[in-house]
C-alpha atoms as a PDB file:
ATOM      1  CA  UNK A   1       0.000   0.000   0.000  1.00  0.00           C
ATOM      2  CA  UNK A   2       0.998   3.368  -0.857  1.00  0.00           C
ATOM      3  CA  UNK A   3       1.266   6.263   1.799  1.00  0.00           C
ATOM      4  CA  UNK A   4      -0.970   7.960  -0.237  1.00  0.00           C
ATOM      5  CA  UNK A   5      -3.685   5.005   0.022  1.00  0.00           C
ATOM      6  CA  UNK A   6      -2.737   4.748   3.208  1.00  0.00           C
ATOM      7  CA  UNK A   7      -3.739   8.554   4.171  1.00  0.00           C
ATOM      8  CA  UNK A   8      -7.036   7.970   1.171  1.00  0.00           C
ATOM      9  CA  UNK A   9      -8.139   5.328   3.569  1.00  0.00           C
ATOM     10  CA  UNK A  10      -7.835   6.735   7.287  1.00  0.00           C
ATOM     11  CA  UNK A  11      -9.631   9.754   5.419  1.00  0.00           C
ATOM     12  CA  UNK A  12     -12.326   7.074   4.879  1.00  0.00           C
ATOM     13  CA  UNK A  13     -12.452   5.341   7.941  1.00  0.00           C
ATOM     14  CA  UNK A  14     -12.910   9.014   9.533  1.00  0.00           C
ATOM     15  CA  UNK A  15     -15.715  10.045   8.053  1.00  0.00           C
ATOM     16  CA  UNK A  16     -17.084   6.172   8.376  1.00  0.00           C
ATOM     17  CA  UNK A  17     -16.444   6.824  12.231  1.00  0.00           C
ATOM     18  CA  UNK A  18     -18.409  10.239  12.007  1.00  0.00           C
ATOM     19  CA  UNK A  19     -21.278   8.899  10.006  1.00  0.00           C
ATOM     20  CA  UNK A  20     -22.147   6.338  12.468  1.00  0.00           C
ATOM     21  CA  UNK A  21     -21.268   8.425  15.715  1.00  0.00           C
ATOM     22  CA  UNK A  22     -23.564  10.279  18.154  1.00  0.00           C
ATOM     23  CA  UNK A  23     -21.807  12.302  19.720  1.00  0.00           C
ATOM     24  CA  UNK A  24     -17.925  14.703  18.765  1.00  0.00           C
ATOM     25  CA  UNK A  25     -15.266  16.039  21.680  1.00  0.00           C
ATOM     26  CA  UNK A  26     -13.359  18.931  20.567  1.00  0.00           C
ATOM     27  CA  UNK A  27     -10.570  20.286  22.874  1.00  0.00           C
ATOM     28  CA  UNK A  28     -10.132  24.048  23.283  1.00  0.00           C
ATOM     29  CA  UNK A  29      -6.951  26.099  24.590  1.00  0.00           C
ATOM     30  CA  UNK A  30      -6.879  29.579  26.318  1.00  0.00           C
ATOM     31  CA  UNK A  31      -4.109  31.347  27.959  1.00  0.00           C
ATOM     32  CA  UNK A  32      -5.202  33.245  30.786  1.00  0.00           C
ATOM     33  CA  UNK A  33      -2.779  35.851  32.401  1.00  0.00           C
ATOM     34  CA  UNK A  34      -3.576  36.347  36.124  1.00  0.00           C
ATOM     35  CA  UNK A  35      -2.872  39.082  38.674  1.00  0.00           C
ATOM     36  CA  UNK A  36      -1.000  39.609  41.682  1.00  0.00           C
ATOM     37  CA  UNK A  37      -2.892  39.960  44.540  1.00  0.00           C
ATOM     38  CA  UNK A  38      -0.145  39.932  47.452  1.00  0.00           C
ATOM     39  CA  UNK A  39       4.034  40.131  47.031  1.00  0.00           C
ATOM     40  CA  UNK A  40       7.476  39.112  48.898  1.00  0.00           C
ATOM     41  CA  UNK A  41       9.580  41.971  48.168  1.00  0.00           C
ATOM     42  CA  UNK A  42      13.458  41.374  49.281  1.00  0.00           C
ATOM     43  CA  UNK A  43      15.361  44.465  50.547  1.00  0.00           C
ATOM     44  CA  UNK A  44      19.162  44.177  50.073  1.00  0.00           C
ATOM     45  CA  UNK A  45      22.705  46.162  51.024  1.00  0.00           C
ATOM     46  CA  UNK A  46      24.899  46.443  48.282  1.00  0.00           C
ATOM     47  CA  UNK A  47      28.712  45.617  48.560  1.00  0.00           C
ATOM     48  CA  UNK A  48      30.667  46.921  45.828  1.00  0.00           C
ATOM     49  CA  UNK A  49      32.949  44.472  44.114  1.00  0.00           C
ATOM     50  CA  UNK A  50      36.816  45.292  45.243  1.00  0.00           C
ATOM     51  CA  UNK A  51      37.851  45.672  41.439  1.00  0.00           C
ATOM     52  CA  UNK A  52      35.350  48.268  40.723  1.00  0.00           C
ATOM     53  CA  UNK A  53      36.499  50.166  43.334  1.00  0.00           C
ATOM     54  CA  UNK A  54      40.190  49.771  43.525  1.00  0.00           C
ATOM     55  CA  UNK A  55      42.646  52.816  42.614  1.00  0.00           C
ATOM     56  CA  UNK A  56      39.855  55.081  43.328  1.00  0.00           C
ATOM     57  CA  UNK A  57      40.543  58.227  45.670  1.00  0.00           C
ATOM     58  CA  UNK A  58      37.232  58.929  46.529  1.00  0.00           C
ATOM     59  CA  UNK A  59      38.925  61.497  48.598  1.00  0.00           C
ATOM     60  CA  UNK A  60      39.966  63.611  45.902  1.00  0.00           C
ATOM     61  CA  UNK A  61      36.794  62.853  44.043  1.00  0.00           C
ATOM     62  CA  UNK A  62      35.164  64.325  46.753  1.00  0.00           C
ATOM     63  CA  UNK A  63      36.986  67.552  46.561  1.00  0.00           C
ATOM     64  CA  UNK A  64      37.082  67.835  43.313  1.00  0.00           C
ATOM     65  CA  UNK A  65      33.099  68.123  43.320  1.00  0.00           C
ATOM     66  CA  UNK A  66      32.912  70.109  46.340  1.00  0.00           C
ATOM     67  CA  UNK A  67      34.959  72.781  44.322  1.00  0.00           C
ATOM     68  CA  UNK A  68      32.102  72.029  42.055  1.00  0.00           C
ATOM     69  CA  UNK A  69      29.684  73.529  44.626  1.00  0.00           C
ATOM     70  CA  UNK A  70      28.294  70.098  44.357  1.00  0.00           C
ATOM     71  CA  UNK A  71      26.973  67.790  47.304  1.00  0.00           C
ATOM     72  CA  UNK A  72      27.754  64.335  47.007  1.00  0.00           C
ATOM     73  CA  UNK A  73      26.963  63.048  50.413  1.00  0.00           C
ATOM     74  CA  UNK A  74      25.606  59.320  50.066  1.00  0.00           C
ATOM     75  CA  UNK A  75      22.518  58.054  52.103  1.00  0.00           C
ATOM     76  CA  UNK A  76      23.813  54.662  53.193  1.00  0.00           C
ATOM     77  CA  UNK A  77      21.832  53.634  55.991  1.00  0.00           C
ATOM     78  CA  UNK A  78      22.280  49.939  57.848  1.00  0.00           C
ATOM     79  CA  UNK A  79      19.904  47.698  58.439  1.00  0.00           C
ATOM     80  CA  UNK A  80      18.503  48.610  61.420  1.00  0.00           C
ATOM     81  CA  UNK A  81      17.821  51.889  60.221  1.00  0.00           C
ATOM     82  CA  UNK A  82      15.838  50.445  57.210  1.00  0.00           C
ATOM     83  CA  UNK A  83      13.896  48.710  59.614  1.00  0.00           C
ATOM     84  CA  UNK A  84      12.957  51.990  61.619  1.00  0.00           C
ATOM     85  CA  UNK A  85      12.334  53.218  58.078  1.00  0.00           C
ATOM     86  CA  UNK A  86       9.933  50.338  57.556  1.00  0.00           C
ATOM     87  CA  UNK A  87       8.038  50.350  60.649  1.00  0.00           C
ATOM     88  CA  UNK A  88       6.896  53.823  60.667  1.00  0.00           C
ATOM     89  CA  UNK A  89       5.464  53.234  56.948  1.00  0.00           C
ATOM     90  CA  UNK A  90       3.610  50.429  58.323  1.00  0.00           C
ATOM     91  CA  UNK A  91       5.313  47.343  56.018  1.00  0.00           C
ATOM     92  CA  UNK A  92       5.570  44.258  57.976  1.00  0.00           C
ATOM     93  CA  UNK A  93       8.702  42.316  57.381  1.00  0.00           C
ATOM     94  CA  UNK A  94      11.203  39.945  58.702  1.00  0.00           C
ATOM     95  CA  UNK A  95      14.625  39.941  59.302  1.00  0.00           C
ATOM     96  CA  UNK A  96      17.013  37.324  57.222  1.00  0.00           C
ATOM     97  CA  UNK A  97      20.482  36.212  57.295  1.00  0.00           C
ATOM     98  CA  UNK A  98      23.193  33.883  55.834  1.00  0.00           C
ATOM     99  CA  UNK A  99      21.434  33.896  52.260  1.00  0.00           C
ATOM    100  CA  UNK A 100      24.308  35.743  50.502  1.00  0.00           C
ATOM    101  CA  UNK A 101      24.369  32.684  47.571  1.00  0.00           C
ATOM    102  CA  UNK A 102      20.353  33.878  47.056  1.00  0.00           C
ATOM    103  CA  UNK A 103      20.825  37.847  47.315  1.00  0.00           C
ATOM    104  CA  UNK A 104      24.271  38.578  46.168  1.00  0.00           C
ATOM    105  CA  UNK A 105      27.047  40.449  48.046  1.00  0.00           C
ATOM    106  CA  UNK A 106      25.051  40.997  50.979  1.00  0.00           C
ATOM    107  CA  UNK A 107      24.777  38.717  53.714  1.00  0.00           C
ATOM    108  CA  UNK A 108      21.795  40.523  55.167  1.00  0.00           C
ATOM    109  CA  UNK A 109      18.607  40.939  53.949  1.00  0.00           C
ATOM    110  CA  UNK A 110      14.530  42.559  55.040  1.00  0.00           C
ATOM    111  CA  UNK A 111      11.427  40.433  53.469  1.00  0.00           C
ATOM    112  CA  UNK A 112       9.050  42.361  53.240  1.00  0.00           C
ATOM    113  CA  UNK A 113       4.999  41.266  53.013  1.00  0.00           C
ATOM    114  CA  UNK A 114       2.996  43.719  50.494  1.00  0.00           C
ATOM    115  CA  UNK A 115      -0.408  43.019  50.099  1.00  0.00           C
ATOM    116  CA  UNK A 116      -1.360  45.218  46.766  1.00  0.00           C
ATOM    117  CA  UNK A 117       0.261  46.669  43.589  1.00  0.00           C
ATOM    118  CA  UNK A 118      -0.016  50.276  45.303  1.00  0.00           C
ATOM    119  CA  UNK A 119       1.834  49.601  48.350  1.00  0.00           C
ATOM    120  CA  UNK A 120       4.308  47.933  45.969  1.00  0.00           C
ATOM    121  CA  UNK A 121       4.829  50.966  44.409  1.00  0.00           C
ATOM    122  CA  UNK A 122       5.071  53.158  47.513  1.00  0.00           C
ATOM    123  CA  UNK A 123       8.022  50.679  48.662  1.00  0.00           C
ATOM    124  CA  UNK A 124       9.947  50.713  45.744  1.00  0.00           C
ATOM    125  CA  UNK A 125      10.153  54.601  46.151  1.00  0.00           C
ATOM    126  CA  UNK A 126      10.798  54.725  49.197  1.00  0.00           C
ATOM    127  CA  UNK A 127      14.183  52.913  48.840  1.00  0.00           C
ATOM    128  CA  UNK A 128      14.673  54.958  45.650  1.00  0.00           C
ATOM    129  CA  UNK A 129      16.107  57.828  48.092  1.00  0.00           C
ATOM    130  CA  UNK A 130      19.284  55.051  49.374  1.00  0.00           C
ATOM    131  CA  UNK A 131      22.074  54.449  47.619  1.00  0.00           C
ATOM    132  CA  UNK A 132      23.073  51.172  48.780  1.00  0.00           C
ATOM    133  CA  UNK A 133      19.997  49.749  48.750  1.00  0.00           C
ATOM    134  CA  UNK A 134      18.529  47.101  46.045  1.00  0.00           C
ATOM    135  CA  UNK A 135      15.048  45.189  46.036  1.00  0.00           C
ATOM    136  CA  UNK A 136      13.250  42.538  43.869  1.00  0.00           C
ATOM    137  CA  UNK A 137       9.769  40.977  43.989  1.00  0.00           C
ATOM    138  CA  UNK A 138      10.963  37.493  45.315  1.00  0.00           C
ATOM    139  CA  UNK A 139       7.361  35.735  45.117  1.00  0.00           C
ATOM    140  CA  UNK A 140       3.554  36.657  44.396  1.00  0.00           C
ATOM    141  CA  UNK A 141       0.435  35.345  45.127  1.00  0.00           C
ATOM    142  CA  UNK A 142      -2.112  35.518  42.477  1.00  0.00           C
ATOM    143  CA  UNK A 143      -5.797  36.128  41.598  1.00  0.00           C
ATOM    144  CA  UNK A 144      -7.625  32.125  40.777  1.00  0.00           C
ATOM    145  CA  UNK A 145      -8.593  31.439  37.594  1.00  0.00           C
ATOM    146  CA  UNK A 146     -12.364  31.212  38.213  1.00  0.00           C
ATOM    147  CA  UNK A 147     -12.016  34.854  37.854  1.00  0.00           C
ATOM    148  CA  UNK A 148     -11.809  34.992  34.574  1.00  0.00           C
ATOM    149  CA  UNK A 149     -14.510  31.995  33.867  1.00  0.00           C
ATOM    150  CA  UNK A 150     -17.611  34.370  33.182  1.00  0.00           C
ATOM    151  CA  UNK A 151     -15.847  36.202  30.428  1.00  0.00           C
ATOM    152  CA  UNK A 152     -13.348  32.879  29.604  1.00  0.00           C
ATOM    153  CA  UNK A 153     -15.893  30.137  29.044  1.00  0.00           C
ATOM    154  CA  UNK A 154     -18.113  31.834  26.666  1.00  0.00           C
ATOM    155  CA  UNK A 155     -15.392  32.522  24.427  1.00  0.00           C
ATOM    156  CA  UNK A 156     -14.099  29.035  23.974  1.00  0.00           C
ATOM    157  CA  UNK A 157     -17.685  27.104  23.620  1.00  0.00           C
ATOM    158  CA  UNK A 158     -18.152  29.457  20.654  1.00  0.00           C
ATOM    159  CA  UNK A 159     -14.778  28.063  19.553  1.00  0.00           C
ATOM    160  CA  UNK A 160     -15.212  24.299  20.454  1.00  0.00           C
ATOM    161  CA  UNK A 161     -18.748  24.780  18.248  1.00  0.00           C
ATOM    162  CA  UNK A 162     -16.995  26.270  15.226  1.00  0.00           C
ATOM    163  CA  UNK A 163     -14.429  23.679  15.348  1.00  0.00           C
ATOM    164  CA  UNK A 164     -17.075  20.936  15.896  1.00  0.00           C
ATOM    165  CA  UNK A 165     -19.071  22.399  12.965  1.00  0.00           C
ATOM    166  CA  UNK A 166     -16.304  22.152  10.697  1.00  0.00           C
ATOM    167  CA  UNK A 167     -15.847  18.287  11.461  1.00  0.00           C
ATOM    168  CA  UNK A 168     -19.619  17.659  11.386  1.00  0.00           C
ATOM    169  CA  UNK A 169     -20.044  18.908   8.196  1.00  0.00           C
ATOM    170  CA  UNK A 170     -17.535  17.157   6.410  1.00  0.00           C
ATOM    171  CA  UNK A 171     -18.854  14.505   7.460  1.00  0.00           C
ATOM    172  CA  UNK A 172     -22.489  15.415   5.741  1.00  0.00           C
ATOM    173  CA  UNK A 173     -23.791  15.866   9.649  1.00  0.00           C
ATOM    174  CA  UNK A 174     -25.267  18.791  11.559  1.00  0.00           C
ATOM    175  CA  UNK A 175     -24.284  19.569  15.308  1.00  0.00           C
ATOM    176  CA  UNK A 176     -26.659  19.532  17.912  1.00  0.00           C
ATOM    177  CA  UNK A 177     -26.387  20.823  21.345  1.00  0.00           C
ATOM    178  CA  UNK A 178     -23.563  20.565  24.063  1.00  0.00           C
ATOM    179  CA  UNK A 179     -24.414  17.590  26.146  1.00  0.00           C
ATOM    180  CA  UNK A 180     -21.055  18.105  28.150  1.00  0.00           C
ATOM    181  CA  UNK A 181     -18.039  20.181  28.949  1.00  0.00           C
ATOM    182  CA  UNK A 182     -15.208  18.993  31.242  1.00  0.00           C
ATOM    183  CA  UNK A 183     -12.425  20.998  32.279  1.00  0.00           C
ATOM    184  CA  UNK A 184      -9.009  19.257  31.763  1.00  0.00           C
ATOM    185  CA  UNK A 185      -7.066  20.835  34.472  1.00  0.00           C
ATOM    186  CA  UNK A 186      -5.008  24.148  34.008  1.00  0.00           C
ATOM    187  CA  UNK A 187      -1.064  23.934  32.964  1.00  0.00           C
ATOM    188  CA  UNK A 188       0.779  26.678  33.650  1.00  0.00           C
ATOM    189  CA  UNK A 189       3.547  28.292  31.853  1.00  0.00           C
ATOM    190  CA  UNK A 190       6.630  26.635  32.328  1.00  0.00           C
ATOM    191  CA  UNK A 191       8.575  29.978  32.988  1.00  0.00           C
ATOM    192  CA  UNK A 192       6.118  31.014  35.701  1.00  0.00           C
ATOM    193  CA  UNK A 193       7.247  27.597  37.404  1.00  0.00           C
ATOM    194  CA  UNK A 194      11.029  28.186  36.820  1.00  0.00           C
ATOM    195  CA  UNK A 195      10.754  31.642  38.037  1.00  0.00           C
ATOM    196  CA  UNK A 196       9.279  30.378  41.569  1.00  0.00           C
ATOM    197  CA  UNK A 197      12.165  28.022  41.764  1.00  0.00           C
ATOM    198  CA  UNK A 198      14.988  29.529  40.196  1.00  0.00           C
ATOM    199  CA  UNK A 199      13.955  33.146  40.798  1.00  0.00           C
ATOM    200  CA  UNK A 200      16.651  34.221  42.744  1.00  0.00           C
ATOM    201  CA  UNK A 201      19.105  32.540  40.948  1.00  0.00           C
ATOM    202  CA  UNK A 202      18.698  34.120  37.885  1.00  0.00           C
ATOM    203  CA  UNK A 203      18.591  37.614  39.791  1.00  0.00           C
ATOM    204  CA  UNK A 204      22.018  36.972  40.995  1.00  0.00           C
ATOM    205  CA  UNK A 205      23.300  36.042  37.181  1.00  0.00           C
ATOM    206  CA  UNK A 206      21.228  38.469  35.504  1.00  0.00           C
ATOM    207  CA  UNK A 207      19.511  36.321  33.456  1.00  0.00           C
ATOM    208  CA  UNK A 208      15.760  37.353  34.213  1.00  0.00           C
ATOM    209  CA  UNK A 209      15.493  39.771  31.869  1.00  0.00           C
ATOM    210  CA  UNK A 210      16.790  37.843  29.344  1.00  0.00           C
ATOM    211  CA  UNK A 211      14.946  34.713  29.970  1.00  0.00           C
ATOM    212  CA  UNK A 212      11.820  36.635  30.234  1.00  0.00           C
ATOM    213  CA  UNK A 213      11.396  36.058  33.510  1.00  0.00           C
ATOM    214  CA  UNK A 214       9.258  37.633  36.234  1.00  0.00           C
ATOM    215  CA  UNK A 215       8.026  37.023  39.650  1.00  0.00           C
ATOM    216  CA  UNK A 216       4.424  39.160  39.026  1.00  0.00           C
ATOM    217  CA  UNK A 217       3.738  37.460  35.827  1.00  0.00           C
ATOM    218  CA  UNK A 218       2.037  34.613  35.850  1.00  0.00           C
ATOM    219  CA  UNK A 219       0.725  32.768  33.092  1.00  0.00           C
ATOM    220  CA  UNK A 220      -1.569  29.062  33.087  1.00  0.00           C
ATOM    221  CA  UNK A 221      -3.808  27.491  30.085  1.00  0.00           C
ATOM    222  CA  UNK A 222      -6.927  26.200  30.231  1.00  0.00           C
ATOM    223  CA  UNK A 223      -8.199  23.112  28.493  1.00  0.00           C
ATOM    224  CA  UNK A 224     -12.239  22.276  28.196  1.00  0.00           C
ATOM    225  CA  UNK A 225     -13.257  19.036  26.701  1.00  0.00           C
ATOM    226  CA  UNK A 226     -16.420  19.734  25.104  1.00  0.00           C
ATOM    227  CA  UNK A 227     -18.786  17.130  23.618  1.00  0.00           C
ATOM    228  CA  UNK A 228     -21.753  18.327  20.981  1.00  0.00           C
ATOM    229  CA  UNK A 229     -24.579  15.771  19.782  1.00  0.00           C
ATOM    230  CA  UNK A 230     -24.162  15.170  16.240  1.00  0.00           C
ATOM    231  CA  UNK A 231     -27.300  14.863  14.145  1.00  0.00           C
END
């Protein structure tokens, strides 16, 4: 047998299948992006690397600009000042220590619990004023799914029926009405996953960017089995 009889004949056997059926499944796909509801947020001190800083006189730097007229006093505060910083804007956070392979040069960190996008915001400026001070969204908690059902579901019966209308009729049938739907479970993007376990680690390398990666994004698909009485 040829492949070509061979594909003439599964062709055949299809629409033998159809003609005798009762029912047709169809599968349909939707990505769904969801918000963040809640975040970790990880405050960190900044070391700078010995060779960036080797051979400069800061000393004479700093002369040079105050001949400038110019003020180059640095706000470095320590830890325990962030955390006075912290309390009187009204973040909760916790202390942590000994993580320097997870937050770079500095063995100290602040995690910090934010429970909306606004206060997110209102953090991230307020550290804008220190110099040695770097943060990241380490982890988010997101918005469920059923959320987005009402407007979601609608959507992708109207594509399972198109898609089942295209199979009934070439198969000289007519679709009736959804007797079922079924949904498959929800997958979710496999860079959402490897951000929530390799996060950090690509902070520290600089990869996140690159990789697309980001702790507030998260992405899942959802599958519905839907089966349509053919007529």
């Amino acid at each position: 047998m040829t492949a070509k009889n061979g594909i003439l004949l599964s062709v055949l056997l299809l629409f033998s299948m159809l003609s005798q059926a009762q029912t047709i499944e169809v599968i349909v796909e939707e990505m769904v992006s969801l918000k963040p509801v809640d975040y970790s947020y990880v405050v960190t001190f900044d070391s700078p690397d010995n060779d960036v800083w080797e051979g400069l006189d800061l000393d004479e730097e700093e002369e040079y600009n105050e001949e400038e007229g110019e003020d180059l006093t640095l706000d470095e505060p320590d830890l325990e000042e962030i955390e006075a910083v912290l309390e009187q804007q009204k973040f909760k956070f916790t202390r942590v220590e000994g993580e320097s392979s997870l937050f770079g040069n500095s063995s100290e960190a602040l995690r910090v619990a934010v429970d909306s996008e606004r206060e997110l915001k209102r953090l991230e400026t307020l550290l804008e004023a220190y110099d040695n001070i770097s943060g990241f969204v380490e982890s988010a908690n997101f918005e469920p799914v059923s959320n987005h059902h009402a407007a979601l579901y609608p959507k992708m019966l109207e594509a399972a029926k198109k898609e089942a209308g295209i199979i009934a009729s070439s198969a000289q049938r007519s679709l009736g009405m959804i007797l079922s739907v079924e949904e498959l479970g929800k997958t979710e993007d496999p860079f959402s996953s490897l951000m929530g376990m390799y996060g950090n680690l690509f902070r520290k390398m600089g990869m996140n960017k690159e990789l697309g990666l980001d702790a507030t994004v998260r992405t899942v698909e959802v599958k519905l089995l839907v089966r349509f009485e053919l007529k």
